[in-house]
Protein backbone atom coordinates (compact mmCIF):
# COMPACT_ATOMS: atom_id res chain seq x y z
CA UNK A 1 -2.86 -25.14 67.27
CA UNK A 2 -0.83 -21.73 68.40
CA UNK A 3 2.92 -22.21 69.05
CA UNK A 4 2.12 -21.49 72.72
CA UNK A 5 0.21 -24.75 72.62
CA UNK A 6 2.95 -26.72 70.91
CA UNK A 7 4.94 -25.98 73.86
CA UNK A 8 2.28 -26.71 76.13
CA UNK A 9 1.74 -29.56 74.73
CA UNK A 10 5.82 -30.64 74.88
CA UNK A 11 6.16 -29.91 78.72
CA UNK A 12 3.42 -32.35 79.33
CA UNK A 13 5.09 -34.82 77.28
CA UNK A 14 8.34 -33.92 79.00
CA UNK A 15 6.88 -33.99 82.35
CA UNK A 16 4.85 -37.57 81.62
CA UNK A 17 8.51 -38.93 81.02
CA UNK A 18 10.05 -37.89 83.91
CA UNK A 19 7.27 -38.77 86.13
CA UNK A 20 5.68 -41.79 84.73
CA UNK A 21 2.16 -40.37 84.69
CA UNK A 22 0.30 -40.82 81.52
CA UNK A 23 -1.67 -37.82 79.78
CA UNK A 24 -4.70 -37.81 77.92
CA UNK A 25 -4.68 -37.92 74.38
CA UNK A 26 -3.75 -34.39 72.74
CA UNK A 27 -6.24 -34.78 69.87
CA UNK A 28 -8.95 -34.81 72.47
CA UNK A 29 -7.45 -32.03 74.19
CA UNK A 30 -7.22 -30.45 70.34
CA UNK A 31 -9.52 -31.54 68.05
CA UNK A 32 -8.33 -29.39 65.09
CA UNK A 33 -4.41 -30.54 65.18
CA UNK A 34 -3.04 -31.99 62.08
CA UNK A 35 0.45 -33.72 60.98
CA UNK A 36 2.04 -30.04 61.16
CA UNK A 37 1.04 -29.71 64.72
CA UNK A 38 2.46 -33.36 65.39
CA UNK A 39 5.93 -32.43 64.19
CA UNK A 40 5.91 -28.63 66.05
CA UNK A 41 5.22 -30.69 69.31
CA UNK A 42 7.88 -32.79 68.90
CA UNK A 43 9.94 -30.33 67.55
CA UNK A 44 9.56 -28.34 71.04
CA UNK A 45 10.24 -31.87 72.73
CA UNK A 46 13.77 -31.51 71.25
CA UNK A 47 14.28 -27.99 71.71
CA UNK A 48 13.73 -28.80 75.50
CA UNK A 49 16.10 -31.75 75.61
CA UNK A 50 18.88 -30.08 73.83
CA UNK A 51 18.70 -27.38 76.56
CA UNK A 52 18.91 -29.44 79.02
CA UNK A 53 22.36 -30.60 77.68
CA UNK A 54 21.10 -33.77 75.50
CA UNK A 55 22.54 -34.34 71.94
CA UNK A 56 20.94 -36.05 68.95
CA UNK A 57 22.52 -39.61 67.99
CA UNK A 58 20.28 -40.41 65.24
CA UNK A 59 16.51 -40.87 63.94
CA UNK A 60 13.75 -43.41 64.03
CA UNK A 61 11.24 -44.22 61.22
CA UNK A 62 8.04 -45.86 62.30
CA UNK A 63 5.09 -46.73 60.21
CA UNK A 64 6.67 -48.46 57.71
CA UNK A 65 4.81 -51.46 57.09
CA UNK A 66 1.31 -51.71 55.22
CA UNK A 67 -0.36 -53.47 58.09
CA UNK A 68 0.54 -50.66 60.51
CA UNK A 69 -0.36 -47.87 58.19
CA UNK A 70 -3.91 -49.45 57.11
CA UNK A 71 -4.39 -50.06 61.09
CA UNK A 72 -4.03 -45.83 61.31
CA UNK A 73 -5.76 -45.09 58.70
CA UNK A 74 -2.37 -43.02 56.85
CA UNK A 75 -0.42 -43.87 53.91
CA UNK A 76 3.04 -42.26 54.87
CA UNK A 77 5.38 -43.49 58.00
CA UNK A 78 6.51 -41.16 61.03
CA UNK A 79 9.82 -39.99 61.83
CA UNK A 80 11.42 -39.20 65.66
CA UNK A 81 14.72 -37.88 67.11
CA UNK A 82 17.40 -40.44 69.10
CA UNK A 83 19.04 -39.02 72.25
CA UNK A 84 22.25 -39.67 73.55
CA UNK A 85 20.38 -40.77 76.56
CA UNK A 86 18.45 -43.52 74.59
CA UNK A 87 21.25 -45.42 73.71
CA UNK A 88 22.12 -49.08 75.08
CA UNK A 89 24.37 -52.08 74.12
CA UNK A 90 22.90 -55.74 73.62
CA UNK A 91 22.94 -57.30 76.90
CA UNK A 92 22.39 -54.38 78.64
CA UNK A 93 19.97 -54.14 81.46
CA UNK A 94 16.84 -51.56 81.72
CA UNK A 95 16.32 -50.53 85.27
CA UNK A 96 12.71 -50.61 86.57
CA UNK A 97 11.00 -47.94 86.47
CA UNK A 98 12.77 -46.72 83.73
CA UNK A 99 10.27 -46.47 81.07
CA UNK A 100 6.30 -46.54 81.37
CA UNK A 101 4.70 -49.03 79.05
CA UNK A 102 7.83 -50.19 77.36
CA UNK A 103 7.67 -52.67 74.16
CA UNK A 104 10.25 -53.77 71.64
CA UNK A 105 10.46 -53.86 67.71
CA UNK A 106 13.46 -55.44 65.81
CA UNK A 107 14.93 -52.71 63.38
CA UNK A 108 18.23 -52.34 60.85
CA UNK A 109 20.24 -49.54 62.40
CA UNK A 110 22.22 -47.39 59.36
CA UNK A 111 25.24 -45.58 60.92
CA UNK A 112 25.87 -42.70 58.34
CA UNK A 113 29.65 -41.74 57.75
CA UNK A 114 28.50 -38.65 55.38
CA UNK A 115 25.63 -36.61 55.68
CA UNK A 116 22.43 -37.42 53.23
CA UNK A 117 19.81 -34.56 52.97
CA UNK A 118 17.69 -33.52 49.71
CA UNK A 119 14.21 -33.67 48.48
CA UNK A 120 16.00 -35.49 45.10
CA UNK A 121 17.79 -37.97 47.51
CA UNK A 122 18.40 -41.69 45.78
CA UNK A 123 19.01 -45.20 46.80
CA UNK A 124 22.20 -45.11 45.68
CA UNK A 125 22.68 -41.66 48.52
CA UNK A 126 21.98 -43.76 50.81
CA UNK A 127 24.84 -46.77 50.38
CA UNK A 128 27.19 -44.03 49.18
CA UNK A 129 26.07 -42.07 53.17
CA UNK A 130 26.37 -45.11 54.66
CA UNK A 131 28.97 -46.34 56.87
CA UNK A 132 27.62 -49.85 57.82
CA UNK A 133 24.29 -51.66 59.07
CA UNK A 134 24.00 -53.49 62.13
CA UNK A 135 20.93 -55.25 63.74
CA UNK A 136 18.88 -53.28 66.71
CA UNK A 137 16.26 -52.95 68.85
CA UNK A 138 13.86 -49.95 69.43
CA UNK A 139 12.46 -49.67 72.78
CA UNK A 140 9.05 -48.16 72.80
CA UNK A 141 7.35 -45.96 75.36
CA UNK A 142 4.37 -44.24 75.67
CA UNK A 143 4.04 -40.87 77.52
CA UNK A 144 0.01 -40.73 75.82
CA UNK A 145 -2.42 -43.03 77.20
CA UNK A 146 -3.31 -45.46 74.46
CA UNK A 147 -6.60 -45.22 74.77
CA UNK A 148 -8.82 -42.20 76.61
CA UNK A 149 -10.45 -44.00 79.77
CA UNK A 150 -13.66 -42.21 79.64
CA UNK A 151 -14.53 -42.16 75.76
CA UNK A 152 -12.86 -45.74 74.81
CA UNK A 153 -11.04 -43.66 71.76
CA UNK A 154 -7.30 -44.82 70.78
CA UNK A 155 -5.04 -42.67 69.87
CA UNK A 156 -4.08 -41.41 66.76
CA UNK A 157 -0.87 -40.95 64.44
CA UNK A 158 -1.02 -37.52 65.66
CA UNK A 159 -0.48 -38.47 69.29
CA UNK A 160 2.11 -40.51 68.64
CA UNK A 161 4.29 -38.42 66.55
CA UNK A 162 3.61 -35.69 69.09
CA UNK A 163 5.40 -38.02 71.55
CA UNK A 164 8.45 -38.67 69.40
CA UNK A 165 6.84 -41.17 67.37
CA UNK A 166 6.72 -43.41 71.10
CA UNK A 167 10.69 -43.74 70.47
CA UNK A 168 12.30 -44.02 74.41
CA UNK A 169 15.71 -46.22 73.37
CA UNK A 170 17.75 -48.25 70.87
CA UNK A 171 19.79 -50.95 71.80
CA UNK A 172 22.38 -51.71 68.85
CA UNK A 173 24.23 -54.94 68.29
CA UNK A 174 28.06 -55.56 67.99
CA UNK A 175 27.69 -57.18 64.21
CA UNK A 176 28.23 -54.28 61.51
CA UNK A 177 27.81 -54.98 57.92
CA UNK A 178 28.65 -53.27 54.75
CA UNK A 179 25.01 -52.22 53.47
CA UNK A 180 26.34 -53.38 49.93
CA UNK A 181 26.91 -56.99 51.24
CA UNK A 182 23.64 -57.62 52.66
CA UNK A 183 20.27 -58.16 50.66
CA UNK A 184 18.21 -56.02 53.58
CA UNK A 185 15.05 -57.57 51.87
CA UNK A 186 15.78 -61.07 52.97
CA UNK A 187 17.30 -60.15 56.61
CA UNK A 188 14.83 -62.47 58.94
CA UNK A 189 14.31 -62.01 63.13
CA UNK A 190 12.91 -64.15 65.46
CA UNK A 191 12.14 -62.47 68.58
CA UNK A 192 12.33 -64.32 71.60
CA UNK A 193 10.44 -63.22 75.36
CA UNK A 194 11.93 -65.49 78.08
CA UNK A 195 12.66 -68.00 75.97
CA UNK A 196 9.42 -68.11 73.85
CA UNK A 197 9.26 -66.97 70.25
CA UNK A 198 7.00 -63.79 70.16
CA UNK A 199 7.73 -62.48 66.11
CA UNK A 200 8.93 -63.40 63.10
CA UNK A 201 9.91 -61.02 60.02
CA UNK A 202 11.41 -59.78 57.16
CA UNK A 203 13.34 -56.63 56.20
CA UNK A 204 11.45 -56.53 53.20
CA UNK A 205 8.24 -55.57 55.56
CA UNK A 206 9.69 -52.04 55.74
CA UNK A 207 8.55 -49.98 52.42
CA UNK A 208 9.89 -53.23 50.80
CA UNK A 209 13.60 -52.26 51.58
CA UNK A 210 14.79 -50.60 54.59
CA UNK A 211 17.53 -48.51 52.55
CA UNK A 212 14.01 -46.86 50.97
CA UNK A 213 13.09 -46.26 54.44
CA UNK A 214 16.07 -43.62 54.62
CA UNK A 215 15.43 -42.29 51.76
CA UNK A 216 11.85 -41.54 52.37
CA UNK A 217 13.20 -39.90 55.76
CA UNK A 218 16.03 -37.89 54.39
CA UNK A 219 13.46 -36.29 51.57
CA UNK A 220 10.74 -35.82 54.35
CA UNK A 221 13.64 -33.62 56.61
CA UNK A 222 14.54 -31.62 53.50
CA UNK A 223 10.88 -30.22 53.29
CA UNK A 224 11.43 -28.85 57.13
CA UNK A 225 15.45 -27.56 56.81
CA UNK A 226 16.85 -30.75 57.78
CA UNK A 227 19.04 -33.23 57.14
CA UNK A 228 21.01 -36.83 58.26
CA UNK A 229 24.31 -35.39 59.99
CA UNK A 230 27.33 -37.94 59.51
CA UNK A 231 28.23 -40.46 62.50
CA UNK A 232 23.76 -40.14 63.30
CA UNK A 233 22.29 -43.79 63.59
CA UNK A 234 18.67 -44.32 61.52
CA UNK A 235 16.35 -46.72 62.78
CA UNK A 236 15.08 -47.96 59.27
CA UNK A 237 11.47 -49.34 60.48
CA UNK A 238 10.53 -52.20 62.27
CA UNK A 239 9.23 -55.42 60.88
CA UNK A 240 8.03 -57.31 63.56
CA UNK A 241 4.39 -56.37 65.40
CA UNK A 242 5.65 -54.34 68.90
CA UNK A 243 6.36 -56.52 72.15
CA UNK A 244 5.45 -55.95 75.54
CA UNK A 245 7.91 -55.91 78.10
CA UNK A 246 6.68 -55.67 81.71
CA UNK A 247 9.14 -56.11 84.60
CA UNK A 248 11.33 -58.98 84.52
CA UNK A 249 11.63 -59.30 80.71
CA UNK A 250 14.55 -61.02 78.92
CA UNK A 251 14.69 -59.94 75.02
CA UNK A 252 16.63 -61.95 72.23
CA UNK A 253 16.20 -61.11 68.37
CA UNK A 254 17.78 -63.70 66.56
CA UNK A 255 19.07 -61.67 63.19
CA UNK A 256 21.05 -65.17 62.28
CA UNK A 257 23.82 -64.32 60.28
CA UNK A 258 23.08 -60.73 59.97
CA UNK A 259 23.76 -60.59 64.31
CA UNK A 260 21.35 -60.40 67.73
CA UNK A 261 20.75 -58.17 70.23
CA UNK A 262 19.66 -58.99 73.86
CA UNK A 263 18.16 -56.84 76.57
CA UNK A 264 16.79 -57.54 80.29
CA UNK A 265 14.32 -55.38 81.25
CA UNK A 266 14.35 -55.34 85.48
């Protein structure tokens, strides 16, 4: 793909948010693109934003677990940008219309009090970067149709990096714990949907530990000039299957001791 199609590509994305109209999928539209591609896309997707006066809060990992990766066909997780705009409370309400096709996964949120960048970044980096952990939400959208109406084909890891790895919000909870205290292995959800259980997980389905999680995504930024900026929140990888949340949707993850975090989507 040329840069001019990167951009392309972007405002469509862009424009799909704003007015709730799918596109196709952009590997039809480009055959040839690649992980490169993926990232310059959504790389242009931020360029936009920040013009338009946004600022980045954080980064999400996706892709983390086996089951995910073997249903792609990849062996490495995905990466996208948090806006300030993305951000919500637990018990906070999404209005309708808000979001397209949203879902939900349940997550371990890092807030960083240093900055953490390096391709030789460690485990012990990350607890020295970070400030505390809290349990989360990620909200999911999709700005790509999942699957192409005319051919039947789903869409690839390269679609949905393109669209900032499907990241549209986070919603953090109020508990904050020192990573140091917590075995992140053994942190368990249970995520409710109006009152019925949906998902059940462990931490330990993300690359084994979340705090590996962070350190996969602070060496993957070094190889593009980037790095975790202190205060930015990291969505470690969910462990939990996504779920849907049409209109009228009450969300509870049940972290027990580690916290919860509710949202009502209108």
């Amino acid at each position: 793909m040329t840069p001019d199609e990167h951009v392309r590509a972007a405002q469509d994305l862009l424009k799909a948010e704003q007015t709730g109209a799918q596109i196709g999928l952009l590997t039809l539209r480009h055959p040839e693109m690649g992980m490169d591609d993926a990232y310059e896309i959504q790389k242009a997707i931020s360029t936009a934003k920040l013009a338009q006066g946004r600022k980045v809060i954080g980064w999400k990992i996706g892709l983390t677990s086996k089951a995910m990766q073997y249903a792609l066909n990849i062996d490495t997780p995905d990466s996208g940008i948090l806006f300030d705009d993305m951000l919500f409370n637990t018990g906070d309400t999404v209005e309708k219309g808000r979001f397209i096709q949203p879902r939900i996964e349940a997550e371990i949120a890092f807030v960083m009090k240093s900055a953490l960048g390096g391709s030789d970044v460690t485990r012990a980096d990350v607890i020295a970067a970070t400030d505390y952990v809290s349990p989360a939400i990620e909200i999911l959208d999709t700005r790509i149709q999942r699957t192409d109406t005319d051919t039947g084909r789903a869409r690839t890891v390269f679609d949905t990096i393109s669209d900032n790895a499907a990241n549209a919000g986070i919603v953090m909870g109020r508990e904050k714990h020192e990573v140091e205290t917590v075995d992140l292995r053994w942190v368990g959800v249970m995520a409710f949907r109006n009152g019925d259980i949906e998902e059940t997980g462990l931490g330990a389905g993300v690359l084994n530990d979340p705090i590996e999680s962070v350190v996969w995504l602070s060496r993957r930024m070094a190889q593009y000039g980037q790095s975790i900026e202190p205060g930015q929140v990291i969505l470690s990888g969910s462990f939990i299957r996504p779920v849907e949340c049409p209109e009228n949707t009450q969300i509870h993850a049940d972290f027990g001791a580690f916290g919860f975090v509710d949202v009502q989507f209108d």
